[in-house]
Protein backbone atom coordinates (compact mmCIF):
# COMPACT_ATOMS: atom_id res chain seq x y z
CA UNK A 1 -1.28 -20.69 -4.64
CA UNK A 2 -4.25 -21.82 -2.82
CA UNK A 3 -7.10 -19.30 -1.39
CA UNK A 4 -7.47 -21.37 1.64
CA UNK A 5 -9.29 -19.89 5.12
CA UNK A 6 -5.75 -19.07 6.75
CA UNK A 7 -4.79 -17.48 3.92
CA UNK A 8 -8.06 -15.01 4.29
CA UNK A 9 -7.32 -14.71 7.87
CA UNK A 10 -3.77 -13.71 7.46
CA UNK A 11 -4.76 -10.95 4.76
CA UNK A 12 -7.20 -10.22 7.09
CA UNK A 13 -5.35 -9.18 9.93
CA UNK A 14 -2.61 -7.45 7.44
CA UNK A 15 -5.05 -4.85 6.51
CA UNK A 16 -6.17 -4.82 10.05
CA UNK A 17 -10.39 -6.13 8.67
CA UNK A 18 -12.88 -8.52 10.49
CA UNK A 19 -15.06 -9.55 7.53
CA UNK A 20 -17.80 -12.05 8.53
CA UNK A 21 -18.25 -15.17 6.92
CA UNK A 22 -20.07 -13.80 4.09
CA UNK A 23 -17.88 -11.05 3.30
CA UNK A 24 -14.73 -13.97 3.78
CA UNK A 25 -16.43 -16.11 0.72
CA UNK A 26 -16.86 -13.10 -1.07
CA UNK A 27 -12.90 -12.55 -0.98
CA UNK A 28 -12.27 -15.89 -1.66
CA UNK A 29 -14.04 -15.83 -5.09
CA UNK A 30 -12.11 -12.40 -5.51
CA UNK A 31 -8.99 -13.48 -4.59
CA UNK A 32 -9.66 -16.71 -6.92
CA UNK A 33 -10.79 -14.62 -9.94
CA UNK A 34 -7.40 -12.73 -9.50
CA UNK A 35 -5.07 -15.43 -9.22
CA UNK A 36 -6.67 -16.86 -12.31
CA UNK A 37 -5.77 -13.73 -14.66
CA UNK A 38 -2.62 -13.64 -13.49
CA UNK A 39 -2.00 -17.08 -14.47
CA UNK A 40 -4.03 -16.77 -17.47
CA UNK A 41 -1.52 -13.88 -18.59
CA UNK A 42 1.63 -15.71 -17.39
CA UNK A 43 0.59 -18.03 -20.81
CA UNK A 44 1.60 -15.12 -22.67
CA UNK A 45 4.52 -15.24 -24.83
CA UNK A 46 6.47 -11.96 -24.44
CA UNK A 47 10.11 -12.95 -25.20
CA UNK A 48 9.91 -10.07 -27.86
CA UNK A 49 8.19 -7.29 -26.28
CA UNK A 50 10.57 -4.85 -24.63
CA UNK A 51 9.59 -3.27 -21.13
CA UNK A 52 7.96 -0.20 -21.08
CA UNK A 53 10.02 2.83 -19.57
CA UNK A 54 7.44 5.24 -19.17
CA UNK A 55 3.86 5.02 -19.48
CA UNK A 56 2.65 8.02 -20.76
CA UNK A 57 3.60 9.07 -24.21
CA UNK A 58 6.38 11.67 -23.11
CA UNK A 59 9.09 11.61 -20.28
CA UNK A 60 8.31 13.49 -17.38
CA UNK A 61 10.10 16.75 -17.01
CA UNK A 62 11.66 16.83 -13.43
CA UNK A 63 11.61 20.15 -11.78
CA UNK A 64 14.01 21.47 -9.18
CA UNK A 65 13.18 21.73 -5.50
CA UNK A 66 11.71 24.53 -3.98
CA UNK A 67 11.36 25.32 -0.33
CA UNK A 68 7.89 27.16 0.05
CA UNK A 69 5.00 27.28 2.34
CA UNK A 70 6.62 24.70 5.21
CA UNK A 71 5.44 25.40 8.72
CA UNK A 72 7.88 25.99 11.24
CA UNK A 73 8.26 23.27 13.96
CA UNK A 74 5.43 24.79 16.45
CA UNK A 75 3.06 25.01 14.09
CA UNK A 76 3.04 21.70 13.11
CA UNK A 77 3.26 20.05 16.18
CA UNK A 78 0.42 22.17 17.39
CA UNK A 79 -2.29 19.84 16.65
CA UNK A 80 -0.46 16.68 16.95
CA UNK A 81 -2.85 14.32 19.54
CA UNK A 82 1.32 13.83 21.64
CA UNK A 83 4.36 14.70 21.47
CA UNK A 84 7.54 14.15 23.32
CA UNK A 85 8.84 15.31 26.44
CA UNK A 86 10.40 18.18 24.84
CA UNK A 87 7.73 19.11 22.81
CA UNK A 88 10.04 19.01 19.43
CA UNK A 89 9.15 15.37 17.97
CA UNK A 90 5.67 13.71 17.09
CA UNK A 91 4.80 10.40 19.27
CA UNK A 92 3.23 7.87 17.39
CA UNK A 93 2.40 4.42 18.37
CA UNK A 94 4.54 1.80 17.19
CA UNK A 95 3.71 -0.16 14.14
CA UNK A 96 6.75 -2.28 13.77
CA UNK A 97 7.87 -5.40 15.84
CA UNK A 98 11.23 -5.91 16.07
């Protein structure tokens, strides 16, 4: 993969930034130093090395769930910046294009 100018731009707008030019060089080099590791580690030969399953030292105990301190609808849609017509939903802008 190249670290090419549309390639900035495109990460760019993904993470919704405007970095000037300096700031779009200084990704580059990131961006380059990154790629580079993960090539460097893709020379590793791990054919015999099993996956890890956990990465602590012990398995996490799972816990059942427990319904405590929720706010009833009212409450929290009493600071919400909109809401519907019927007052029971957030409204939120829309982030995905169909």
């Amino acid at each position: 993969m190249t670290v090419d100018d549309s390639l900035i731009s495109r990460l760019s707008n993904l993470a919704k930034l405007a970095p000037d030019a300096e700031e779009r060089n200084r990704l580059r080099g990131d961006l380059e130093k990154i790629l580079a590791m993960v090539d460097k580690l893709r020379e590793l030969n791990l054919d015999d090395v099993e996956p890890l399953r956990y990465l602590g030292a012990r398995e996490l105990r799972l816990r059942e769930d427990e319904v405590a301190n929720q706010l009833d609808r009212n409450e929290a849609l009493a600071n919400a910046p909109q809401t519907d017509s019927e007052g029971q939903f957030f409204r939120v802008p829309k982030v995905i294009n169909t």
